[in-house]
N, C-alpha and C. Protein backbone atom coordinates (compact mmCIF):
# COMPACT_ATOMS: atom_id res chain seq x y z
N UNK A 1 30.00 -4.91 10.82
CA UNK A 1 29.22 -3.99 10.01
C UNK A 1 28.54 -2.95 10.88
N UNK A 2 28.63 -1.89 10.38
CA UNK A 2 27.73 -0.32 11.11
C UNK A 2 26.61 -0.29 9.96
N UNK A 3 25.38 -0.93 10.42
CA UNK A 3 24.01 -0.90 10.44
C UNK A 3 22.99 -0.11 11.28
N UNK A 4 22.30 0.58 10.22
CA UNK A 4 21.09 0.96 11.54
C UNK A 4 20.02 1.11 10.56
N UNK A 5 18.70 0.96 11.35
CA UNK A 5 17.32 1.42 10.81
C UNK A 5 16.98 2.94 10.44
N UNK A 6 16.97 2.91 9.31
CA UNK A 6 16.97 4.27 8.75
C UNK A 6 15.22 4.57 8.81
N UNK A 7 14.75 3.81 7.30
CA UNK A 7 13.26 4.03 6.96
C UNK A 7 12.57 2.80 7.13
N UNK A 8 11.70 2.64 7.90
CA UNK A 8 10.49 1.62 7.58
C UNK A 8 9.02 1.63 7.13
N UNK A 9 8.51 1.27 6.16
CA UNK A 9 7.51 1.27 5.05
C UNK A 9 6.17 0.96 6.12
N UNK A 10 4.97 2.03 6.18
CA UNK A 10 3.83 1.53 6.13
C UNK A 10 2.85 1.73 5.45
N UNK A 11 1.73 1.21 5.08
CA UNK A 11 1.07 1.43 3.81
C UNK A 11 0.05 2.56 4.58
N UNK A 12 -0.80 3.42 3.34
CA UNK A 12 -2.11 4.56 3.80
C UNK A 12 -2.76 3.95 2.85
N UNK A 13 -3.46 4.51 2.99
CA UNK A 13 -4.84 4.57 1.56
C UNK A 13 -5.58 6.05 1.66
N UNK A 14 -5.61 7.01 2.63
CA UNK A 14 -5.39 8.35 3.05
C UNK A 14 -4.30 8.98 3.81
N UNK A 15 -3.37 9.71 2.96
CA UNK A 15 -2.47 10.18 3.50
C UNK A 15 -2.89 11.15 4.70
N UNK A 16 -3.56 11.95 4.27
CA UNK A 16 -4.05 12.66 5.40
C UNK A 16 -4.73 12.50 6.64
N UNK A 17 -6.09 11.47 6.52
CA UNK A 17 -6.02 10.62 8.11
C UNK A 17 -4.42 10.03 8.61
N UNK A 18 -3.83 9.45 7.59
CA UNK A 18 -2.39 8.68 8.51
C UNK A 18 -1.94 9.78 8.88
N UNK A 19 -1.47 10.92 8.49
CA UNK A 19 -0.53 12.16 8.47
C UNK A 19 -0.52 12.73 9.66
N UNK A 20 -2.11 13.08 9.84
CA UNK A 20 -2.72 13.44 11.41
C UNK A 20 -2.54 12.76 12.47
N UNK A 21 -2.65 11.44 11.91
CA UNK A 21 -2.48 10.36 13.49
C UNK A 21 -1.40 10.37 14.09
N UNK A 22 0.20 10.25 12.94
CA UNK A 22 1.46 10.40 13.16
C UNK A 22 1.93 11.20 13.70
N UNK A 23 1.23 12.57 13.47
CA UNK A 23 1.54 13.95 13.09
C UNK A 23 1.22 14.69 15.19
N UNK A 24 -0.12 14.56 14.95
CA UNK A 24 -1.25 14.88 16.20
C UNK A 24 -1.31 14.08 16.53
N UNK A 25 -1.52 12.84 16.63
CA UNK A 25 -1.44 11.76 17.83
C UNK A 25 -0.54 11.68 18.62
N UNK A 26 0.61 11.21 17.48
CA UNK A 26 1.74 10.37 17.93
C UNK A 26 3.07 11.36 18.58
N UNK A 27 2.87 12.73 17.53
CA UNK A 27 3.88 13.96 18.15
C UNK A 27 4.78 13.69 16.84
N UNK A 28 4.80 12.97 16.08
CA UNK A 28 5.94 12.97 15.15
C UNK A 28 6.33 14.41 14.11
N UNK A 29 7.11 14.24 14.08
CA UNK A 29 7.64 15.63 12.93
C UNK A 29 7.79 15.21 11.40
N UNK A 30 6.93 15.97 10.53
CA UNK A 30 7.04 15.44 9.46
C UNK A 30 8.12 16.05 8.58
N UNK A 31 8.89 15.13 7.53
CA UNK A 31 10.31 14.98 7.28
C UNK A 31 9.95 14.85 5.91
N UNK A 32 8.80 14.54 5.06
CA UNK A 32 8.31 15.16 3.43
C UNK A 32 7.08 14.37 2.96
N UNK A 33 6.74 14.93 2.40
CA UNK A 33 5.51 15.07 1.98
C UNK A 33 5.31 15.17 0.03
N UNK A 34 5.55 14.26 -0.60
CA UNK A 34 6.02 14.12 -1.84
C UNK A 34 4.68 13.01 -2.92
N UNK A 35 4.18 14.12 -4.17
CA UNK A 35 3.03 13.07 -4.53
C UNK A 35 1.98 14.16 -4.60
N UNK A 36 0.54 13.67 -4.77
CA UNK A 36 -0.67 14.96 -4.71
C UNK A 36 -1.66 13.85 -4.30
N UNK A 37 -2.90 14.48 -4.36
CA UNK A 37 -3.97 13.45 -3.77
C UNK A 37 -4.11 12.53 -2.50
N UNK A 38 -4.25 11.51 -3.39
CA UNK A 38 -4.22 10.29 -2.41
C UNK A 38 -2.87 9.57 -2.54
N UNK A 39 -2.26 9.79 -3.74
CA UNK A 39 -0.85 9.29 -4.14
C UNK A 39 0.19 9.82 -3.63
N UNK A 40 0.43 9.83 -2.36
CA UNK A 40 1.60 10.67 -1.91
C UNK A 40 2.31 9.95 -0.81
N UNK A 41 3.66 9.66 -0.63
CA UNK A 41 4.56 9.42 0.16
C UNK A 41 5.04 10.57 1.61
N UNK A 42 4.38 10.13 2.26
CA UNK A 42 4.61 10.98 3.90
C UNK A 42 5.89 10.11 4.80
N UNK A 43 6.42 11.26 5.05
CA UNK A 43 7.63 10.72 6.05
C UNK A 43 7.92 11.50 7.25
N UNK A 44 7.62 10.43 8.36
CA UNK A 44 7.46 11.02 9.61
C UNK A 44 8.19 10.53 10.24
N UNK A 45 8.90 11.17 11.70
CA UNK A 45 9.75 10.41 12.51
C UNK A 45 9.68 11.33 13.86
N UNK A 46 10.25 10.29 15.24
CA UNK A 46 9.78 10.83 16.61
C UNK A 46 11.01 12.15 16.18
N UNK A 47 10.67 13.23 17.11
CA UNK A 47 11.73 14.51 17.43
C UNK A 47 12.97 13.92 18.00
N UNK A 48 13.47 14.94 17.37
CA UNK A 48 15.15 14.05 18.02
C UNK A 48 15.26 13.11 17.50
N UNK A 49 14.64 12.40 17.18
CA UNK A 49 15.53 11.51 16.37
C UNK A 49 15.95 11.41 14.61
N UNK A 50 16.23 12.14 14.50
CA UNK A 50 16.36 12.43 12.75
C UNK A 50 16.77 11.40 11.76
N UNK A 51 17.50 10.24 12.06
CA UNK A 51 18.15 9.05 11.64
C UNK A 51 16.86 7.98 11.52
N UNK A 52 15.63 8.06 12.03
CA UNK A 52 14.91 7.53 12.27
C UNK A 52 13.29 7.89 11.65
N UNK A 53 12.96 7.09 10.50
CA UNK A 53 12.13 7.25 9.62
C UNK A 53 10.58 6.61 9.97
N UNK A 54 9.68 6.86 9.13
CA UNK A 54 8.65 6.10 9.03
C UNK A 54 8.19 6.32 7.96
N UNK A 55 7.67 5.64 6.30
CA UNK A 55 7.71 6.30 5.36
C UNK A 55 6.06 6.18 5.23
N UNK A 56 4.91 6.96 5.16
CA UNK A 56 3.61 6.41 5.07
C UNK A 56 3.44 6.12 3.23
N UNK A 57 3.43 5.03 2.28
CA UNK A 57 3.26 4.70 1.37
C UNK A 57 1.41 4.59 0.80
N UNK A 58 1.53 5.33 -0.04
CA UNK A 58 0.34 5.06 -0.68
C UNK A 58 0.51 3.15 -1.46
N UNK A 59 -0.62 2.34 -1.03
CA UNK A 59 -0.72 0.76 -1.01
C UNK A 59 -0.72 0.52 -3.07
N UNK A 60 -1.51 1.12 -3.70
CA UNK A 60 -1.76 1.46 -4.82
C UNK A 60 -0.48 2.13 -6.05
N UNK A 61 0.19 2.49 -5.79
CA UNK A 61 1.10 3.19 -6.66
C UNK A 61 2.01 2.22 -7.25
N UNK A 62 2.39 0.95 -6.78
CA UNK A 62 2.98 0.13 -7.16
C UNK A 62 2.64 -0.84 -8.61
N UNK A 63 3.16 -0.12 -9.73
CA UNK A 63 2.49 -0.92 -10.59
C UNK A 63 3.31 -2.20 -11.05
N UNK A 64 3.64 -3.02 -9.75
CA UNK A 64 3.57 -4.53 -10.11
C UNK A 64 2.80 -5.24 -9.17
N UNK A 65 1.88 -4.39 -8.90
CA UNK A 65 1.06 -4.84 -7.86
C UNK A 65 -0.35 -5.08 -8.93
N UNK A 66 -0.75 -6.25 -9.10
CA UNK A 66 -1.87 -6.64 -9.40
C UNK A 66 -3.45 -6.19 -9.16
N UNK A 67 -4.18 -6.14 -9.73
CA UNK A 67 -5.50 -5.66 -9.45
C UNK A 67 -5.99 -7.02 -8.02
N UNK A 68 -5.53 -7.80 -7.78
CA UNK A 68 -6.32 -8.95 -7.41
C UNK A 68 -5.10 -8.82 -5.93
N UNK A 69 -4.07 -8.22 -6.32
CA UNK A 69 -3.53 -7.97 -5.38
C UNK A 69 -4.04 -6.33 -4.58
N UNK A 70 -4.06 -5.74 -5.01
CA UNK A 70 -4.50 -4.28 -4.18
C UNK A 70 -5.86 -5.31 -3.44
N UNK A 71 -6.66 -5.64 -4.08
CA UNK A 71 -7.82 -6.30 -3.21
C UNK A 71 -7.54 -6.96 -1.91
N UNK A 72 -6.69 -7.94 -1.82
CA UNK A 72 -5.97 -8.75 -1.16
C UNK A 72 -5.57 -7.91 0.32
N UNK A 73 -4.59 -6.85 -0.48
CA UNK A 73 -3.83 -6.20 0.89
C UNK A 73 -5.14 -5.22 1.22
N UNK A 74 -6.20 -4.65 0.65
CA UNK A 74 -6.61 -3.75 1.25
C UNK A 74 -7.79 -4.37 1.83
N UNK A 75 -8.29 -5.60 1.85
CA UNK A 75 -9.11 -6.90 2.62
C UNK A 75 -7.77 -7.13 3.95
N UNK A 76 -6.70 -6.86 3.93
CA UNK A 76 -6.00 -7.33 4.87
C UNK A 76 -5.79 -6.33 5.79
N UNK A 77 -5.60 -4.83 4.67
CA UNK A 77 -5.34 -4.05 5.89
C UNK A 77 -6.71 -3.39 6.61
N UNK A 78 -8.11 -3.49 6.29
CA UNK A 78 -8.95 -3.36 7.04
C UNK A 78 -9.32 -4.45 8.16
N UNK A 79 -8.72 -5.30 8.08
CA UNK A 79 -8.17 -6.68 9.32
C UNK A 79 -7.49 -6.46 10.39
N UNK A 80 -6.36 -5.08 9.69
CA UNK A 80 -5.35 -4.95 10.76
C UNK A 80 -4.19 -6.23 10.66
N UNK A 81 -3.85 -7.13 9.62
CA UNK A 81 -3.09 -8.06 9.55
C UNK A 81 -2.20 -7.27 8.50
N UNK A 82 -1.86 -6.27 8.18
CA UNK A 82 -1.13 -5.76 6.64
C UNK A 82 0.00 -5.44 7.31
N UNK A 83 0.41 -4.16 7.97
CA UNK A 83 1.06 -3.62 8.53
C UNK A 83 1.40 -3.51 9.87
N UNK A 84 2.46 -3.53 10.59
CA UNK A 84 2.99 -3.17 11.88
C UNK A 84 3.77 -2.68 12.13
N UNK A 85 4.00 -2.16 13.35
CA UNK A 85 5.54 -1.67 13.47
C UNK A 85 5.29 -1.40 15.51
N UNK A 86 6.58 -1.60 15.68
CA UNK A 86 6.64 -1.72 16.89
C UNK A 86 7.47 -0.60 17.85
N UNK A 87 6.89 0.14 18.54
CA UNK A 87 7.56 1.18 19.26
C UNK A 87 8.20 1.27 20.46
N UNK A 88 8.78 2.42 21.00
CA UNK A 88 8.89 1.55 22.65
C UNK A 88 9.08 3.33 23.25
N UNK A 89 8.55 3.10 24.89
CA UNK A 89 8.49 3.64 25.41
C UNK A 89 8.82 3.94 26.88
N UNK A 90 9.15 4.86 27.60
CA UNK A 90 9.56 4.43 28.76
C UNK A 90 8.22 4.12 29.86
N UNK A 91 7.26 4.95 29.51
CA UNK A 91 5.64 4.85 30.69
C UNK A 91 4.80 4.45 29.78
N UNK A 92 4.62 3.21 29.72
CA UNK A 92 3.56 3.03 28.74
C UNK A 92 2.14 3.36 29.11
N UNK A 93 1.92 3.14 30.16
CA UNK A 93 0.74 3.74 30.99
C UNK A 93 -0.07 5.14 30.66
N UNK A 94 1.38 5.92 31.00
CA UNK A 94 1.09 7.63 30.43
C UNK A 94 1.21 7.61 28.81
N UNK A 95 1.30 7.25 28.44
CA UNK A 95 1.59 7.03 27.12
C UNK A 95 -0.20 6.41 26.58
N UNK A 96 -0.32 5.16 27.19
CA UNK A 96 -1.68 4.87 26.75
C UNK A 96 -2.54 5.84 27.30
N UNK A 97 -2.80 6.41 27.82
CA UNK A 97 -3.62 7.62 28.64
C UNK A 97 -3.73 8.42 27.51
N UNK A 98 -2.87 9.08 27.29
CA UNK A 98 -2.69 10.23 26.43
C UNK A 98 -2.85 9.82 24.96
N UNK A 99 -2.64 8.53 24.47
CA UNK A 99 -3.43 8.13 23.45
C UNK A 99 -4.91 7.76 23.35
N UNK A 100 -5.08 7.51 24.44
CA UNK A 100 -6.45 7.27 24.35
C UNK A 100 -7.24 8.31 24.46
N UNK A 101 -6.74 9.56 25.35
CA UNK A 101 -7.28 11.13 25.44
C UNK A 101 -7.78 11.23 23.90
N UNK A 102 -6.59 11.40 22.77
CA UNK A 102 -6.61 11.61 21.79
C UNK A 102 -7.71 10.63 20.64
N UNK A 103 -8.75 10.06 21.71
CA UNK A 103 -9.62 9.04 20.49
C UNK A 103 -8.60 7.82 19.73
N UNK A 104 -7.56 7.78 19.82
CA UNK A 104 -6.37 6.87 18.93
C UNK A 104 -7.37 5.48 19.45
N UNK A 105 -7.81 4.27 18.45
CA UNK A 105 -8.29 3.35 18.29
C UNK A 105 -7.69 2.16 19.03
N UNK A 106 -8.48 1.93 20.55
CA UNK A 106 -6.99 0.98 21.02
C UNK A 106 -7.16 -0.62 20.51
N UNK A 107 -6.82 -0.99 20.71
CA UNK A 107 -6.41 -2.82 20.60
C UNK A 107 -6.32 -3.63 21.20
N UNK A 108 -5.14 -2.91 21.86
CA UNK A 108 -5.12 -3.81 23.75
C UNK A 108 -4.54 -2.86 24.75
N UNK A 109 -4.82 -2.87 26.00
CA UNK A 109 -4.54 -1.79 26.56
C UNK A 109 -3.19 -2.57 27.36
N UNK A 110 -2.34 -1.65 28.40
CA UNK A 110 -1.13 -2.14 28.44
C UNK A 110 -1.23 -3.64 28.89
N UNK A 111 -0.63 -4.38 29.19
CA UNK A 111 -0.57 -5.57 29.41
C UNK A 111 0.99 -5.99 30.07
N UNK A 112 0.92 -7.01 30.73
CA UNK A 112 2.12 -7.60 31.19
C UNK A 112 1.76 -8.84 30.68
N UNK A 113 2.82 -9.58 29.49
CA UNK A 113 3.02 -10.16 28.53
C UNK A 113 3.76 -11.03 29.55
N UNK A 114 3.56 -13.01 29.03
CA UNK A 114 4.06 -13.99 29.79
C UNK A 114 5.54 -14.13 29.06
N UNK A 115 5.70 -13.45 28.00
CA UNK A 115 6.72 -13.48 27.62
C UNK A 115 8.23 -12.31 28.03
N UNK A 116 7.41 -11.47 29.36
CA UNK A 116 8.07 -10.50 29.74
C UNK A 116 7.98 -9.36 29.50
N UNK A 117 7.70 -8.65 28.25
CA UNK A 117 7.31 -6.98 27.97
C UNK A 117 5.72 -6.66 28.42
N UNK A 118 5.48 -5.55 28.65
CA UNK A 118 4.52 -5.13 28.92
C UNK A 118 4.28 -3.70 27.39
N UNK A 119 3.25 -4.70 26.98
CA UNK A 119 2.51 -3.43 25.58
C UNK A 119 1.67 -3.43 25.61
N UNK A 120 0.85 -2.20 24.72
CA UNK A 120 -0.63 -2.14 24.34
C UNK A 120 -0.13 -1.87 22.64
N UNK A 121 -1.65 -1.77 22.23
CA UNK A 121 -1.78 -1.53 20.73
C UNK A 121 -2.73 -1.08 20.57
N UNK A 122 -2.69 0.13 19.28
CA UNK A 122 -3.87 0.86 18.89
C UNK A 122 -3.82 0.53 17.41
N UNK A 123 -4.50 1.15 16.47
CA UNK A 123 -4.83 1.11 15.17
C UNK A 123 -4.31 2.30 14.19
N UNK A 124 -3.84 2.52 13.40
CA UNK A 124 -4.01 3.48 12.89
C UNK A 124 -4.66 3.67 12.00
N UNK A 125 -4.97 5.02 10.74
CA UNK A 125 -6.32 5.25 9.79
C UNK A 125 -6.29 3.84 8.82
N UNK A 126 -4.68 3.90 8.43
CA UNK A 126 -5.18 2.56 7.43
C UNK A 126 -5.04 1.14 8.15
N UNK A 127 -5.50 1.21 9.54
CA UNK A 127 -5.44 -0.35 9.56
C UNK A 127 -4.26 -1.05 10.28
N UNK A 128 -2.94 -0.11 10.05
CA UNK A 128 -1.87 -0.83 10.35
C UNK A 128 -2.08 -0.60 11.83
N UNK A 129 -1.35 -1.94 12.52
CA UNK A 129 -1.16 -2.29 13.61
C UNK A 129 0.03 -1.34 14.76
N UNK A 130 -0.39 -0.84 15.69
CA UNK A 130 0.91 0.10 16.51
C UNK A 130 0.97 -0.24 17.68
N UNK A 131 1.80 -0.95 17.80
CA UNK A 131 2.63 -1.59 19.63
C UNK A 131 3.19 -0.69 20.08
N UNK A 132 3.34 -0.56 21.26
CA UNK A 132 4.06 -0.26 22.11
C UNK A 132 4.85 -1.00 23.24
N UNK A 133 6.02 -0.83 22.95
CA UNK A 133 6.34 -1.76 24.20
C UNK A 133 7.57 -1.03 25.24
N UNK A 134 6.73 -1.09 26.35
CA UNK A 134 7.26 -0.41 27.81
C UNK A 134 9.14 -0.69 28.04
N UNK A 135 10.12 0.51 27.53
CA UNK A 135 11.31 0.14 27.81
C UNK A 135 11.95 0.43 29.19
N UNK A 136 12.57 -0.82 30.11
CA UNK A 136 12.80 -1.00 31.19
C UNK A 136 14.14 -0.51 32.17
């Protein structure tokens, strides 16, 4: 089978703090912007790579999502337990530098992991979790 990672889902609850972080933090190029308000679907992805998505989802729009559930995930994603996604880089070092220049919320700063990778992690507006991990 010819598989690849197209789009992967992370939740906002402000499109526009996430938009910026992706946008101005991270360097990403935004790929649409669909919805009004707070209800809007943002899709961002690194340059150059066009095959390669990130969709920012408003958490709320889902109406089989329960009232007792929006509570739930949005108790989770101010935890930082809701969302993740994992990146990779070649200097993670320069990379954490320059995120951290930028105020980006860190987590852990790089690390050499007993399991072999070396990452850090920052936060983004809604909470979700952002690794990095140093490619060798």
């Amino acid at each position: 089978m010819d598989i690849t990672i197209h789009t992967t889902v992370l939740p906002h609850e402000d499109p526009d703090a996430s938009l910026a972080f992706y946008r101005d933090v991270l360097g990403f190029e935004v790929r649409g912007d669909v919805g009004q308000g707070r209800t809007r679907w943002v899709t961002v992805g690194p340059a150059g790579q066009p095959g390669t998505s990130i969709l920012l989802a408003p958490v709320g729009a889902d109406p089989g999502v329960t009232e007792a559930e929006r509570k739930t995930i949005a108790e989770m994603m101010a935890k930082g337990t809701y969302g993740w996604i994992l990146l990779a880089t070649p200097d993670l070092d320069a990379l954490f530098e320059e995120l951290q220049g930028k105020d980006a919320e860190v987590v852990q700063e790089p690390t050499d992991q007993p399991y072999g990778v070396r990452d850090c992690a920052f936060r983004d507006p809604a909470g979700n979790l952002v690794r990095f991990q140093e490619v060798r």
